[in-house]
Protein backbone atom coordinates (compact mmCIF):
# COMPACT_ATOMS: atom_id res chain seq x y z
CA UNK A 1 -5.85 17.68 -1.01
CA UNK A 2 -8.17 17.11 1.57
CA UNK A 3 -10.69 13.98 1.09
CA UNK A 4 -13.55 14.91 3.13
CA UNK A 5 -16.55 15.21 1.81
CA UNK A 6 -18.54 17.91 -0.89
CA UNK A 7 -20.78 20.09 0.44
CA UNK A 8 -24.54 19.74 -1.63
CA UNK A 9 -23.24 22.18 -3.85
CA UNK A 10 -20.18 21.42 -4.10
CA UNK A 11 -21.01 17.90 -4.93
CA UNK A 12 -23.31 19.29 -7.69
CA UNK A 13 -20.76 21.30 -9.50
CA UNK A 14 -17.90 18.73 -9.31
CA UNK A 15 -20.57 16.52 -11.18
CA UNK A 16 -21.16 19.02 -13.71
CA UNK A 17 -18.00 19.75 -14.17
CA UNK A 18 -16.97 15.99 -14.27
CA UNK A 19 -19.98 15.21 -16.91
CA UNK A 20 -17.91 17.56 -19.32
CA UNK A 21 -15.35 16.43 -21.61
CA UNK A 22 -13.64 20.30 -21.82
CA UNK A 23 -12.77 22.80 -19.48
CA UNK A 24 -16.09 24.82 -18.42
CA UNK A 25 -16.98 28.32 -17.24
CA UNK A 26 -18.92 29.29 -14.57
CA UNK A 27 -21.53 30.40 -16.94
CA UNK A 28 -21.87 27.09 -18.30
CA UNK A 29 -22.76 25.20 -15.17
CA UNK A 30 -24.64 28.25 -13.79
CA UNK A 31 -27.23 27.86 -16.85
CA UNK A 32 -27.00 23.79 -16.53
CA UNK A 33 -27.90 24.54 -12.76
CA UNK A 34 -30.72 27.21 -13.19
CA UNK A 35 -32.98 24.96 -15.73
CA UNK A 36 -34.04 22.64 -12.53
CA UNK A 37 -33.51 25.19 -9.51
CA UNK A 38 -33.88 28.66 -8.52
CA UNK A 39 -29.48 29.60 -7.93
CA UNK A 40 -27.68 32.99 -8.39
CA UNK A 41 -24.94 33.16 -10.51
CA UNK A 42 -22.73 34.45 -7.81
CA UNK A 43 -23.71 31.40 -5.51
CA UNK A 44 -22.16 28.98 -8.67
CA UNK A 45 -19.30 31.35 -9.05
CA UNK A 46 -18.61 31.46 -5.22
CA UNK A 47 -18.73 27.47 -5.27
CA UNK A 48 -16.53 27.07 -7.86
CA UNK A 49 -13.83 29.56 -6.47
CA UNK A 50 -13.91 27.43 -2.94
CA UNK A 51 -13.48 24.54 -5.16
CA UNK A 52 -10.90 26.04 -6.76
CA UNK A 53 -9.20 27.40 -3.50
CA UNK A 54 -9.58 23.67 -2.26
CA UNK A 55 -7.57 22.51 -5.07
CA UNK A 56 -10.53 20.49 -6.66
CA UNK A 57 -10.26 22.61 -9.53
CA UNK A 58 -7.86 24.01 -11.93
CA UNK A 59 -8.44 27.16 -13.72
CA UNK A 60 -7.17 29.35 -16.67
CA UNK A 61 -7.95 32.42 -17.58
CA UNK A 62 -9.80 32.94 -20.69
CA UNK A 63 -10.65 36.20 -21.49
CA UNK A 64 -12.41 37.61 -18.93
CA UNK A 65 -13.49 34.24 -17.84
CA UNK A 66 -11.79 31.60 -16.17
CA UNK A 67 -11.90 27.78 -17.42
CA UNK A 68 -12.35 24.86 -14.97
CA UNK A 69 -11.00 21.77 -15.10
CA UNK A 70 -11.41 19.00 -12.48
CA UNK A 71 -7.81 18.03 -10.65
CA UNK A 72 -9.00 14.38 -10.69
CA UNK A 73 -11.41 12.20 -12.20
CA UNK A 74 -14.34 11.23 -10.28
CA UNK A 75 -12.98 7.56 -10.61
CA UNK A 76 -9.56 8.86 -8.96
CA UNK A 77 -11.60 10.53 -6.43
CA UNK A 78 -13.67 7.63 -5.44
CA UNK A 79 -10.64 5.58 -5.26
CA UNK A 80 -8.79 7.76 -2.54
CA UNK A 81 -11.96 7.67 -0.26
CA UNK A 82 -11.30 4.03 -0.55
CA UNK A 83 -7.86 4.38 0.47
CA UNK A 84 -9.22 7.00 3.45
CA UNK A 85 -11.70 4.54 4.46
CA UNK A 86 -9.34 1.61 5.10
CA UNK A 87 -6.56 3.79 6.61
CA UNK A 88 -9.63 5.36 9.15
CA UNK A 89 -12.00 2.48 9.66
CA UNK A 90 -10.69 0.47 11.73
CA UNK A 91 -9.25 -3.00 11.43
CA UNK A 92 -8.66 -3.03 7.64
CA UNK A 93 -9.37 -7.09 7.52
CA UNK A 94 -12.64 -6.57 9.12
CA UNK A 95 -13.73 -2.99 7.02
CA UNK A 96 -12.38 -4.81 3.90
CA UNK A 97 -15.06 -8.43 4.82
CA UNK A 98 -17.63 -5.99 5.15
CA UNK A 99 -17.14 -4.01 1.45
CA UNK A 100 -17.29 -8.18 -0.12
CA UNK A 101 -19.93 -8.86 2.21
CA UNK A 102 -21.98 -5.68 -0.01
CA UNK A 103 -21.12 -6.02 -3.05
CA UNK A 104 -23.39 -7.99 -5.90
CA UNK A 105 -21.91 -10.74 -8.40
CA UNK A 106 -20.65 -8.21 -10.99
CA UNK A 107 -19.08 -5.86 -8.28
CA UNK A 108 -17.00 -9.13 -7.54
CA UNK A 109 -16.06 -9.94 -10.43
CA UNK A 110 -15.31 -6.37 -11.37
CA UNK A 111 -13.24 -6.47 -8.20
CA UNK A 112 -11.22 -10.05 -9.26
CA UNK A 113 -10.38 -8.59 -12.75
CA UNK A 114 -8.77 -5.49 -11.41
CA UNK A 115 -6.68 -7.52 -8.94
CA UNK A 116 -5.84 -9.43 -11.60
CA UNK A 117 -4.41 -6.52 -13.59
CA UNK A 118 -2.93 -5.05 -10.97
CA UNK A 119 -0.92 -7.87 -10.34
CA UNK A 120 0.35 -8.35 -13.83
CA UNK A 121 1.61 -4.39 -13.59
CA UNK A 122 3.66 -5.30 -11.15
């Protein structure tokens, strides 16, 4: 899977679909969509094919219908552009002092804690 970026729309629907505890339809995120902007139901239903076709999504027919289902959480997502950041970025000491130098008090402590449980899994 492929970790560039979500197009606009793309990046929309993947956040609809994430916000969702079940699988969804394209109906269901089309009528989330079209209460704050003017979209065609074909434009929704063409996104979430190419998302589909980019292995983003799963899907399962229901019906006539399909159901989507995210192939990651958005947690798992943000994690490997992470991962693609320090493998791309350059010197990985000097990327990884510039993420500490950013981050606020909780983000560093957030940041010790899961160090510290990562250690004790392995």
């Amino acid at each position: 899977m492929e970790q560039r970026g979500f197009g606009d729309l793309e990046a929309v629907v993947m956040d609809r679909v994430w916000d969702h505890a079940e699988p969804v339809t394209v109906r269901e995120i089309f009528d989330e969509l079209s209460r704050g902007r003017r979209i065609a139901y074909t434009t929704v239903l063409s996104t979430m094919d190419n998302l589909h076709r980019k292995s983003w999504l799963q899907r399962e027919r229901s019906g006539k219908a399909y159901l989507y289902t995210p192939s990651m959480t958005r947690e798992e997502r943000s994690a490997r552009l992470m991962r693609a950041a320090f493998e791309s970025g350059g010197d990985a000491d000097v990327v990884l002092a510039h993420f500490v130098e950013q981050m606020s008090e909780e983000e560093s402590a957030q940041l010790k804690a899961a160090l510290r449980r990562g250690r004790r899994r392995r």
